[in-house]
N, C-alpha and C. Protein backbone atom coordinates (compact mmCIF):
# COMPACT_ATOMS: atom_id res chain seq x y z
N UNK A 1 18.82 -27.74 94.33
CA UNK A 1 20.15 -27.58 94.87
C UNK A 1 21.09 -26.99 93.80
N UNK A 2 21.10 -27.72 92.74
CA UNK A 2 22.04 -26.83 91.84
C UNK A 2 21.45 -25.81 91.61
N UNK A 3 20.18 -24.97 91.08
CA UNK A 3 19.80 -23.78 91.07
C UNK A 3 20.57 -23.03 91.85
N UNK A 4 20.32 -23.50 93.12
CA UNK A 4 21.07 -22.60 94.48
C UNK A 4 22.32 -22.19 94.40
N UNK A 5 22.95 -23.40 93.43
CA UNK A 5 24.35 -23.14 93.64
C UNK A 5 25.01 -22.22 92.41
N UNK A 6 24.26 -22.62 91.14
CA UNK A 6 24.09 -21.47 90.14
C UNK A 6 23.95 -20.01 90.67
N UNK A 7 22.96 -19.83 91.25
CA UNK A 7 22.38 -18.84 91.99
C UNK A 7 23.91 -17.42 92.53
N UNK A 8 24.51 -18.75 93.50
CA UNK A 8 25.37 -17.81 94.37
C UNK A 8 26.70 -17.80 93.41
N UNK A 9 26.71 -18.80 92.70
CA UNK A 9 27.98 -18.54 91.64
C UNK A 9 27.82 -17.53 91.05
N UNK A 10 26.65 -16.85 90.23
CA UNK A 10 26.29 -15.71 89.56
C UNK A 10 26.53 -14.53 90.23
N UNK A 11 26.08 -14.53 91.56
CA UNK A 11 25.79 -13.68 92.51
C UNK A 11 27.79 -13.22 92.84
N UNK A 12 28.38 -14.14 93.28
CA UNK A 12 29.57 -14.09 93.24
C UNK A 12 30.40 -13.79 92.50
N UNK A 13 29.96 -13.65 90.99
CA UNK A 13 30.59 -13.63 89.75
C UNK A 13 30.15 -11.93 89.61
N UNK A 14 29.28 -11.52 89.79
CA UNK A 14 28.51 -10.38 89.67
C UNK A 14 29.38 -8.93 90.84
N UNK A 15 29.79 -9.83 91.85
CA UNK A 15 30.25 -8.88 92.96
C UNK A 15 31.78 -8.79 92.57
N UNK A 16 32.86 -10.10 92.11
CA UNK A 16 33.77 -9.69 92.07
C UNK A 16 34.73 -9.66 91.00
N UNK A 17 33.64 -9.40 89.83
CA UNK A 17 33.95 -9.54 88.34
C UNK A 17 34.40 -11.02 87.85
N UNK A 18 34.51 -10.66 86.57
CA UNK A 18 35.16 -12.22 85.76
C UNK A 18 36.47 -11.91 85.49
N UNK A 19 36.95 -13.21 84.58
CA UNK A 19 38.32 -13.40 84.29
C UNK A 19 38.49 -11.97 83.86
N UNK A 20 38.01 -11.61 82.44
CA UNK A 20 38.38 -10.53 81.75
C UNK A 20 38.99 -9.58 83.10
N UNK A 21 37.74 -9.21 83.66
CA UNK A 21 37.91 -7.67 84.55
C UNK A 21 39.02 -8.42 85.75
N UNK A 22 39.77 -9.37 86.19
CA UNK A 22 40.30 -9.30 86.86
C UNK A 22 41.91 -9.12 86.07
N UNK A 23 42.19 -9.87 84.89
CA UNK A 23 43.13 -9.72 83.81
C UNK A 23 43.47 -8.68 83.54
N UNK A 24 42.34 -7.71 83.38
CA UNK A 24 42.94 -6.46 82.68
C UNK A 24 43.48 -5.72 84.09
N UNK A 25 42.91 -5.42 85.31
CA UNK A 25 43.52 -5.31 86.48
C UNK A 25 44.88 -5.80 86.68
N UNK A 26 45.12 -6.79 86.42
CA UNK A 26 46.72 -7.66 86.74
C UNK A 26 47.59 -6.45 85.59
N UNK A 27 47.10 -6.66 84.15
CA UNK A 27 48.07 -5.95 83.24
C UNK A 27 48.38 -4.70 83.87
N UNK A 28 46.91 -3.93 84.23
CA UNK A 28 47.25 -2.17 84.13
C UNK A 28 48.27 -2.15 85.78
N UNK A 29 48.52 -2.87 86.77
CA UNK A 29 49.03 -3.15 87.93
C UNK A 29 50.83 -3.56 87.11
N UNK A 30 50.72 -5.01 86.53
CA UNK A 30 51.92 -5.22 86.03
C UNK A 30 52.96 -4.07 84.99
N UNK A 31 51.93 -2.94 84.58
CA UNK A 31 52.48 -1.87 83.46
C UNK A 31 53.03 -1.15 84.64
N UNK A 32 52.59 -0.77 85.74
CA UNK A 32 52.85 0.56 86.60
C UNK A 32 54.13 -0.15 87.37
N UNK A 33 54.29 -1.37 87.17
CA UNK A 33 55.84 -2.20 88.11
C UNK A 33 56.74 -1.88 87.13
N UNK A 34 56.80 -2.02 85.97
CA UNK A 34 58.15 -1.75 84.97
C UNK A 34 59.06 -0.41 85.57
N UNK A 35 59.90 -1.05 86.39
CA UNK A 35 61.29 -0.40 86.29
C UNK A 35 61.66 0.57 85.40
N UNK A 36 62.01 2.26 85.34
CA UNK A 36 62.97 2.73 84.50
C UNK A 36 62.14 2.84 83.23
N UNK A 37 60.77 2.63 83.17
CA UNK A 37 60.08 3.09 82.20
C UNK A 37 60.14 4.82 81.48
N UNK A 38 60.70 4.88 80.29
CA UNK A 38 60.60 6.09 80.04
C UNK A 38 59.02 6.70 79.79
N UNK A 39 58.99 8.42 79.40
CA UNK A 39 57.85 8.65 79.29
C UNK A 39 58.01 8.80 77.57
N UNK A 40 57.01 8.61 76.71
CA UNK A 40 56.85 8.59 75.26
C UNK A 40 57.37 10.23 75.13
N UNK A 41 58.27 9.98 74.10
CA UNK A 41 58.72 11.50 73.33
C UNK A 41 57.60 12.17 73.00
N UNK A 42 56.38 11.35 72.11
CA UNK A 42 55.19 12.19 71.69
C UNK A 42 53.97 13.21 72.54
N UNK A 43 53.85 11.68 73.55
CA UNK A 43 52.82 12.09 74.15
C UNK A 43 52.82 12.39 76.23
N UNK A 44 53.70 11.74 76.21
CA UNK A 44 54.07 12.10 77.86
C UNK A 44 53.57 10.93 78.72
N UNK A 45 52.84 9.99 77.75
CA UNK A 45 52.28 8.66 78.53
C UNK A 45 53.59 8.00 78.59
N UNK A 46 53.25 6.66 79.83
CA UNK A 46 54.21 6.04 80.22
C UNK A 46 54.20 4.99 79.11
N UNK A 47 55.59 4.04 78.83
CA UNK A 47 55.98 3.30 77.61
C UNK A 47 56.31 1.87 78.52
N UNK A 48 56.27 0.85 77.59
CA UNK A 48 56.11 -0.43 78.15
C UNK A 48 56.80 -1.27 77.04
N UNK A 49 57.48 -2.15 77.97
CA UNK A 49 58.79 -2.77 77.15
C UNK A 49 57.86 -3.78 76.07
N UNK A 50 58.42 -3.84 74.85
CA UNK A 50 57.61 -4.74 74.34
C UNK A 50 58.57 -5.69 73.07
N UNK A 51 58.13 -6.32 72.34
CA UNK A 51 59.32 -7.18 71.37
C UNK A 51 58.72 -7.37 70.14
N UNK A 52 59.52 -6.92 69.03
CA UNK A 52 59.13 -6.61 67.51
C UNK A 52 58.60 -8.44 67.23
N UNK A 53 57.71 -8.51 66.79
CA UNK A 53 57.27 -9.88 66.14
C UNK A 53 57.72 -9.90 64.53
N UNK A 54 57.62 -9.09 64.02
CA UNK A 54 57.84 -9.26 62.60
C UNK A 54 58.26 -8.56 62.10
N UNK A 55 59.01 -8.11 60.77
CA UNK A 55 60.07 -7.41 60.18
C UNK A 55 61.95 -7.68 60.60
N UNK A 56 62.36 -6.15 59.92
CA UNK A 56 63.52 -6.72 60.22
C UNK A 56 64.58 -6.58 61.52
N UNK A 57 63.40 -5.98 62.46
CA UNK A 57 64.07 -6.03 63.79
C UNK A 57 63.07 -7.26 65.16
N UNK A 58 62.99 -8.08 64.12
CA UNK A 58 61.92 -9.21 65.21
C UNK A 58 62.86 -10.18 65.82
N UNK A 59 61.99 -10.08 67.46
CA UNK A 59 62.62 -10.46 67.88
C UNK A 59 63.59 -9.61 69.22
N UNK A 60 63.43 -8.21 68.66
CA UNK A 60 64.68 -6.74 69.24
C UNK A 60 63.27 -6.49 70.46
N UNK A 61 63.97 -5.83 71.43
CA UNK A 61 62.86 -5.35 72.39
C UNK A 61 62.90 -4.07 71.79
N UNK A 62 62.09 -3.39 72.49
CA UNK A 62 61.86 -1.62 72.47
C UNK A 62 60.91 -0.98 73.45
N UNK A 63 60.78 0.18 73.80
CA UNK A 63 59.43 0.84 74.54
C UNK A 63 58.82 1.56 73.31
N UNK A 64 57.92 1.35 73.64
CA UNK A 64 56.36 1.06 73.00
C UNK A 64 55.40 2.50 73.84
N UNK A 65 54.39 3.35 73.57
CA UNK A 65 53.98 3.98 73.91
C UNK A 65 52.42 3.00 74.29
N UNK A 66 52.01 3.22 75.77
CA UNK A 66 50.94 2.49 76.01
C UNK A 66 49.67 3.58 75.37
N UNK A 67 49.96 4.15 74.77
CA UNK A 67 49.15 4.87 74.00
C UNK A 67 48.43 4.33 72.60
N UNK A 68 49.30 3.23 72.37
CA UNK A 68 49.31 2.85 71.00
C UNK A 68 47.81 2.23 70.76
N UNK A 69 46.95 2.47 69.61
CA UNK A 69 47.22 3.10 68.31
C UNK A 69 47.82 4.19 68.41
N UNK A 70 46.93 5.34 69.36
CA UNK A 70 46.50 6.71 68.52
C UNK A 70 48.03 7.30 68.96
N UNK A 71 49.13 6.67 69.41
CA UNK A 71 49.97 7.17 69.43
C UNK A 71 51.03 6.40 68.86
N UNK A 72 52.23 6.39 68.18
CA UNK A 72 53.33 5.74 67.58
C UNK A 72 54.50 5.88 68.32
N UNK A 73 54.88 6.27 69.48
CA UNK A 73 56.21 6.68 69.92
C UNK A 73 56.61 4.77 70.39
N UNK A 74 58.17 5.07 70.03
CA UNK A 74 58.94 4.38 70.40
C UNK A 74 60.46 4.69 70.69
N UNK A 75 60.56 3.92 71.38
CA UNK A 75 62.27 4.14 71.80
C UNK A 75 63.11 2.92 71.84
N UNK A 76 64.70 2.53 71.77
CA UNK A 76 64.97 1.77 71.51
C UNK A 76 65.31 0.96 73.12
N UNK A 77 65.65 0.20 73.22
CA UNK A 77 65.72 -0.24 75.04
C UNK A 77 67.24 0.10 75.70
């Protein structure tokens, strides 16, 4: 019986992905809702509000290029 139930949990897990693959779905869904998103000066990708953690503007929001690494653009909010 538990085999069985292992079984269809896998089977179920297999058809409609895991946490990860449903998470990253929610983010790339929650990025495309941001309001008034500009497009990056650099690269023409769309930018996503984000908040300095450290230095001397932590704490400040900004848009952020969802490009980032290979891209650096920012703007101030």
């Amino acid at each position: 019986m538990l085999g069985h139930q292992l079984q269809a949990q896998g089977k179920r897990f297999a058809e409609q992905g895991g946490f990860r693959e449903k998470l990253t779905q929610e983010r790339v869904e929650a990025r495309g809702r941001q309001e008034g998103a500009p497009e990056c000066p650099d690269c023409g990708k769309p930018m996503a509000r984000r908040k300095a953690a450290s230095g001397p503007n932590a704490g400040t929001e900004f848009w952020g290029c969802t490009g980032y690494p290979a891209c650096r653009g920012v703007r101030p909010v």
